[in-house]
Protein backbone atom coordinates (compact mmCIF):
# COMPACT_ATOMS: atom_id res chain seq x y z
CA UNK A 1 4.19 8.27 15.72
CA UNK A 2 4.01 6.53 12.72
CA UNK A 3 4.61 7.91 9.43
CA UNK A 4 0.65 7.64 8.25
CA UNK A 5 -0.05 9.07 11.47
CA UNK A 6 1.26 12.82 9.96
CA UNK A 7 -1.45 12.56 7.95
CA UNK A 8 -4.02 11.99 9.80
CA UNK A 9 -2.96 14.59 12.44
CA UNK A 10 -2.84 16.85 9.93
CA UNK A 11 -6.48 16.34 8.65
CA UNK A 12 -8.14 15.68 11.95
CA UNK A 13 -10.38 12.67 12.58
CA UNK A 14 -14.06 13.84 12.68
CA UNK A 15 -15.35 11.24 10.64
CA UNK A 16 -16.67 10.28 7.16
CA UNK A 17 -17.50 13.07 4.84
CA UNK A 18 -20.74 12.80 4.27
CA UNK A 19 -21.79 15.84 1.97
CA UNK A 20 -21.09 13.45 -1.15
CA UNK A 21 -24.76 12.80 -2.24
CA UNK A 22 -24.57 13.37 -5.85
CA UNK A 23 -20.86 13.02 -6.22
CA UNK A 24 -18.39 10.31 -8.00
CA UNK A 25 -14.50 10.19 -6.92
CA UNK A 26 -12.52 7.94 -8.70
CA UNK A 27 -9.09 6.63 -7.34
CA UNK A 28 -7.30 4.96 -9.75
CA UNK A 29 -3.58 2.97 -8.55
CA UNK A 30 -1.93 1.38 -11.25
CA UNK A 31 1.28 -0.97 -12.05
CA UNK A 32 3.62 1.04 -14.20
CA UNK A 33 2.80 0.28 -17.82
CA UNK A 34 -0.53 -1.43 -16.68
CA UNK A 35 -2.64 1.22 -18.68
CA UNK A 36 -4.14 3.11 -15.44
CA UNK A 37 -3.75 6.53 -16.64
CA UNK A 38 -5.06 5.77 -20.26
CA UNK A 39 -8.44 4.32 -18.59
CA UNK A 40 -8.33 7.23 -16.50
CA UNK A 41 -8.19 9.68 -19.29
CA UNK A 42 -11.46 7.41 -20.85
CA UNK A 43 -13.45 7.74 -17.92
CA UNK A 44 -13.25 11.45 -17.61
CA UNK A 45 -14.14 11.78 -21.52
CA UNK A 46 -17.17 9.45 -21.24
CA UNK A 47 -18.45 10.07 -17.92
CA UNK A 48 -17.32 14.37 -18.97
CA UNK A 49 -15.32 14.94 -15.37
CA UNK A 50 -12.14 16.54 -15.02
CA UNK A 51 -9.18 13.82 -14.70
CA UNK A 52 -6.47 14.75 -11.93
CA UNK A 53 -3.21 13.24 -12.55
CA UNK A 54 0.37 15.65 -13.33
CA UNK A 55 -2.29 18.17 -12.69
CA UNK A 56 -2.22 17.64 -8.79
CA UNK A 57 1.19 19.22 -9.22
CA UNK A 58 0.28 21.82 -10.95
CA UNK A 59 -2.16 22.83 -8.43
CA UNK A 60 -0.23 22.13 -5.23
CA UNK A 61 2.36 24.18 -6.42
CA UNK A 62 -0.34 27.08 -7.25
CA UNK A 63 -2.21 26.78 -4.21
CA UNK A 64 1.09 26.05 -1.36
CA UNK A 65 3.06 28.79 -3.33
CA UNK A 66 5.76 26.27 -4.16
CA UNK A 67 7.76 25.46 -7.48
CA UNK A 68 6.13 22.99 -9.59
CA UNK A 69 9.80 21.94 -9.95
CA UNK A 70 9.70 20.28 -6.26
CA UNK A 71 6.80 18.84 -6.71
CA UNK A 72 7.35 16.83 -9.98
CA UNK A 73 11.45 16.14 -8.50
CA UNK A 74 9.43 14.16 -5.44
CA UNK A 75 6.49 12.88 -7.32
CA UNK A 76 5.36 9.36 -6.35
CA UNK A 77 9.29 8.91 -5.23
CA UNK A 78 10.65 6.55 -1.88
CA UNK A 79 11.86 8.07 0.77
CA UNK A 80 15.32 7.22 2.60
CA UNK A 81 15.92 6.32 6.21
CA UNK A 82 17.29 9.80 6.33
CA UNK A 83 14.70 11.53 4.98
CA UNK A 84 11.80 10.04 7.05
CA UNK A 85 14.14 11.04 10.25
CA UNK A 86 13.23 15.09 8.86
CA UNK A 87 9.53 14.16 7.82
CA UNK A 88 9.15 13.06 11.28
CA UNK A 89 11.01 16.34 12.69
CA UNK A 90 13.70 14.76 14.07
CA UNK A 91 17.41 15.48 13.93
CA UNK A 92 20.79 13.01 14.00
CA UNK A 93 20.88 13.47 18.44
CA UNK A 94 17.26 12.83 17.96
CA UNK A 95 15.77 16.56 18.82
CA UNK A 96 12.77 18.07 17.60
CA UNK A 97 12.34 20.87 15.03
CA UNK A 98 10.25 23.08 12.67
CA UNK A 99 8.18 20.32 9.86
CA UNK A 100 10.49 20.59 6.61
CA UNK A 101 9.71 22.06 3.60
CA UNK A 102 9.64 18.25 2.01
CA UNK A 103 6.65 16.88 4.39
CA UNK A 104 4.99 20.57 3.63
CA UNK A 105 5.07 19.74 -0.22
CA UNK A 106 3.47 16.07 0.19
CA UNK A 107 0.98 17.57 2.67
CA UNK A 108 -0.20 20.30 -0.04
CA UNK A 109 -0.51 18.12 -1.81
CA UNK A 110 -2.39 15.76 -0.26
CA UNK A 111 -4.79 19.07 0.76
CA UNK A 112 -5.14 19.59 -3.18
CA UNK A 113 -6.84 16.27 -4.04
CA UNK A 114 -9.26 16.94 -0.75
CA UNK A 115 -9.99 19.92 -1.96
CA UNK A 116 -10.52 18.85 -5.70
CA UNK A 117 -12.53 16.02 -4.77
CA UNK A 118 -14.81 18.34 -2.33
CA UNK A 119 -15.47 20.55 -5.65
CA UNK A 120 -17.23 17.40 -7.73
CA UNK A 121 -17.12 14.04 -9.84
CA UNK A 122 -13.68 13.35 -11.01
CA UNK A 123 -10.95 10.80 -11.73
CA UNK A 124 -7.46 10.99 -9.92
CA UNK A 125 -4.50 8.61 -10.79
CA UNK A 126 -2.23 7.29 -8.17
CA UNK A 127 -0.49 9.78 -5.45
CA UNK A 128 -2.26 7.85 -2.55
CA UNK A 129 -5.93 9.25 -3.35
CA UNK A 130 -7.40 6.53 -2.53
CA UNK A 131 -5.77 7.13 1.33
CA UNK A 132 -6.09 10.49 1.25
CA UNK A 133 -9.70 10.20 0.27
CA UNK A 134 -10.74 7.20 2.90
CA UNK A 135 -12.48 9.19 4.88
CA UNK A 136 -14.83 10.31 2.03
CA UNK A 137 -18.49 8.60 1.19
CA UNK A 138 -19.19 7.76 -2.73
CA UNK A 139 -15.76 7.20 -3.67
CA UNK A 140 -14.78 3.69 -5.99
CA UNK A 141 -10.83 2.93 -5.49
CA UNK A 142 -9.48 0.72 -8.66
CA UNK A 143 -6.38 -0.86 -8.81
CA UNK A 144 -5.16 -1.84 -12.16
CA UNK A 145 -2.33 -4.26 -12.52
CA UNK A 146 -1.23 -6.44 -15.73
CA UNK A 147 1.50 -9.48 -16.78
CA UNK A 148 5.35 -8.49 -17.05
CA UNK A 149 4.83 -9.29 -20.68
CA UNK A 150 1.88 -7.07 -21.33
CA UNK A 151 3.15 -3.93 -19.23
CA UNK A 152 6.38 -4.35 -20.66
CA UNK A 153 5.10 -4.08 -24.42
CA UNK A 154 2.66 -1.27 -23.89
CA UNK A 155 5.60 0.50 -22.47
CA UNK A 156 8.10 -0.19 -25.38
CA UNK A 157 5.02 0.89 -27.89
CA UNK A 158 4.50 4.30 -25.54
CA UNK A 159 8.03 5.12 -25.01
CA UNK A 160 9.75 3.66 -28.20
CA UNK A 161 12.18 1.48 -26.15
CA UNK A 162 13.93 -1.64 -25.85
CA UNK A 163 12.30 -4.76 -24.28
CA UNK A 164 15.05 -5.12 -21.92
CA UNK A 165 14.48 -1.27 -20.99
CA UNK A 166 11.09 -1.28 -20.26
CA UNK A 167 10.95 -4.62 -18.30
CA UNK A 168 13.87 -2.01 -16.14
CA UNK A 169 11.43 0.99 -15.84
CA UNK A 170 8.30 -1.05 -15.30
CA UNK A 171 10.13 -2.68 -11.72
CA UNK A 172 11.42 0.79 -11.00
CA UNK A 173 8.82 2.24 -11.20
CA UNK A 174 6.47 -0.23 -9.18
CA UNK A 175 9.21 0.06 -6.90
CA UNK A 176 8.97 3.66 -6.70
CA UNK A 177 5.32 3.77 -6.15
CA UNK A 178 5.09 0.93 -3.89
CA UNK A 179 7.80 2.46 -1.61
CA UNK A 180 5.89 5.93 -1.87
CA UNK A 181 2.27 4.71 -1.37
CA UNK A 182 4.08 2.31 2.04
CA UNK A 183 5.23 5.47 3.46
CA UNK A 184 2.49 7.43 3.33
CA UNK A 185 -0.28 5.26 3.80
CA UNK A 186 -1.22 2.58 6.54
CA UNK A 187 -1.52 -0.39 4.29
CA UNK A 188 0.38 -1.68 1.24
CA UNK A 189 -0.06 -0.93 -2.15
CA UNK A 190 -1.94 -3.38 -4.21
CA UNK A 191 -3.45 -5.18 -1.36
CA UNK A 192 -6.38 -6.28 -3.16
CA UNK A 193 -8.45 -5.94 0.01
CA UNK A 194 -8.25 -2.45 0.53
CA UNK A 195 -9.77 -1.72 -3.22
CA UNK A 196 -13.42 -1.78 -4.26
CA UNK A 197 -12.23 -3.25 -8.11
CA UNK A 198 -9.21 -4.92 -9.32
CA UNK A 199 -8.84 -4.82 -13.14
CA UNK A 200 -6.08 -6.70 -15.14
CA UNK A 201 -5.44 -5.50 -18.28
CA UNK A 202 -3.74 -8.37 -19.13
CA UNK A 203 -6.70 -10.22 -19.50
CA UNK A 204 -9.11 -7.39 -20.99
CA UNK A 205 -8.45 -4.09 -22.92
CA UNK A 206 -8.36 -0.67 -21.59
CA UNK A 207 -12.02 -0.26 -23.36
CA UNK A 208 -13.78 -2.91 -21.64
CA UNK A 209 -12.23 -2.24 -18.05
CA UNK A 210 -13.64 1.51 -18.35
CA UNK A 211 -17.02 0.01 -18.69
CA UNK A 212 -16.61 -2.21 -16.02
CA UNK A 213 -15.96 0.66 -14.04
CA UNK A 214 -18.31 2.65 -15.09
CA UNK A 215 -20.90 0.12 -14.16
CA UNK A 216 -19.17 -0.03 -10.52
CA UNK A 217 -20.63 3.88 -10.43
């Protein structure tokens, strides 16, 4: 079984969600530093939806009875070699046991943003929503990406840091996401054909993408 596979055993397969008439889900992935979760935060205060993005935590961990602690430790992280072996319920001789509490905290999660998005019009940033949510009618998946240059001084303004130490966190953490989004999902992050809108920032601001999203509605 492959590793997407637990999710979709775990949600079924009976089909598109059709109850969506007069709903609007936005998925928003983003390069670190790119500006996603800024245009994210615009969208919800012009279109007046709730914006999902540390807040999934929150709520998985209110909702699965778990410490917000494990969920923020593990959030948008890789997993090892090692690891996958227990997501997939498989020990070092290659027996079976009981699902670990790590692949029960990514799969509350992943319940949380279904059942967020089932409750109306919002905005979620990264943690695979776009996946999670593909079986969903009415909802726009963005990607937003930027130049080294331009993620790398947005990120020394934000974080009051040295060029050489953003440039660092901006490939970790496009690392880390890419790596996460791979494992979970049955395509690869970024892939421009598995979006409905690709938006560099590099080449227009966080103002004028928002509209062009909007417009996408």
């Amino acid at each position: 079984m492959k590793r997407c596979d637990i999710m979709k055993t775990s949600y079924g397969a009976k089909g598109r969600v059709t109850d969506m008439e007069n709903k609007k889900i936005i998925t928003i992935g983003r390069q670190l530093g790119s500006g996603g979760r800024e245009i994210g935060k615009m969208l919800g205060e012009k279109l007046g939806i709730p914006v999902y993005d540390k807040e999934i935590l929150e709520e998985s961990a209110k909702k699965s009875g778990f410490s917000q602690a494990i969920f923020e430790k593990h959030d948008e992280k890789p997993t090892s070699s090692f690891l996958y072996a227990l997501a997939m319920g498989v020990n070092h001789m290659g027996h079976s046991y009981q699902k670990p509490l790590m692949l029960e905290i990514y799969l509350a999660q992943f319940d949380t943003i279904r059942k967020l998005a089932q409750e109306g019009p919002c905005v979620f940033i990264g943690r695979c929503s776009d996946y999670v949510l593909n079986d969903m009618d009415n909802v726009l998946n963005v990607y937003v990406s930027a130049d080294m240059q331009t993620r790398v001084k947005r990120t020394m303004e934000k974080h009051g840091i040295s060029e050489k130490q953003a440039e660092g966190m901006c490939i970790r953490g496009d690392k880390d996401r890419s790596n996460y989004y791979n494992y979970y999902s049955d395509h690869p992050w970024g892939d421009a054909r598995y979006y409905d809108l690709c938006v560099n920032t590099g080449k227009i601001s966080l103002e004028k993408a928002t509209e062009l999203i909007i417009q996408c509605l």
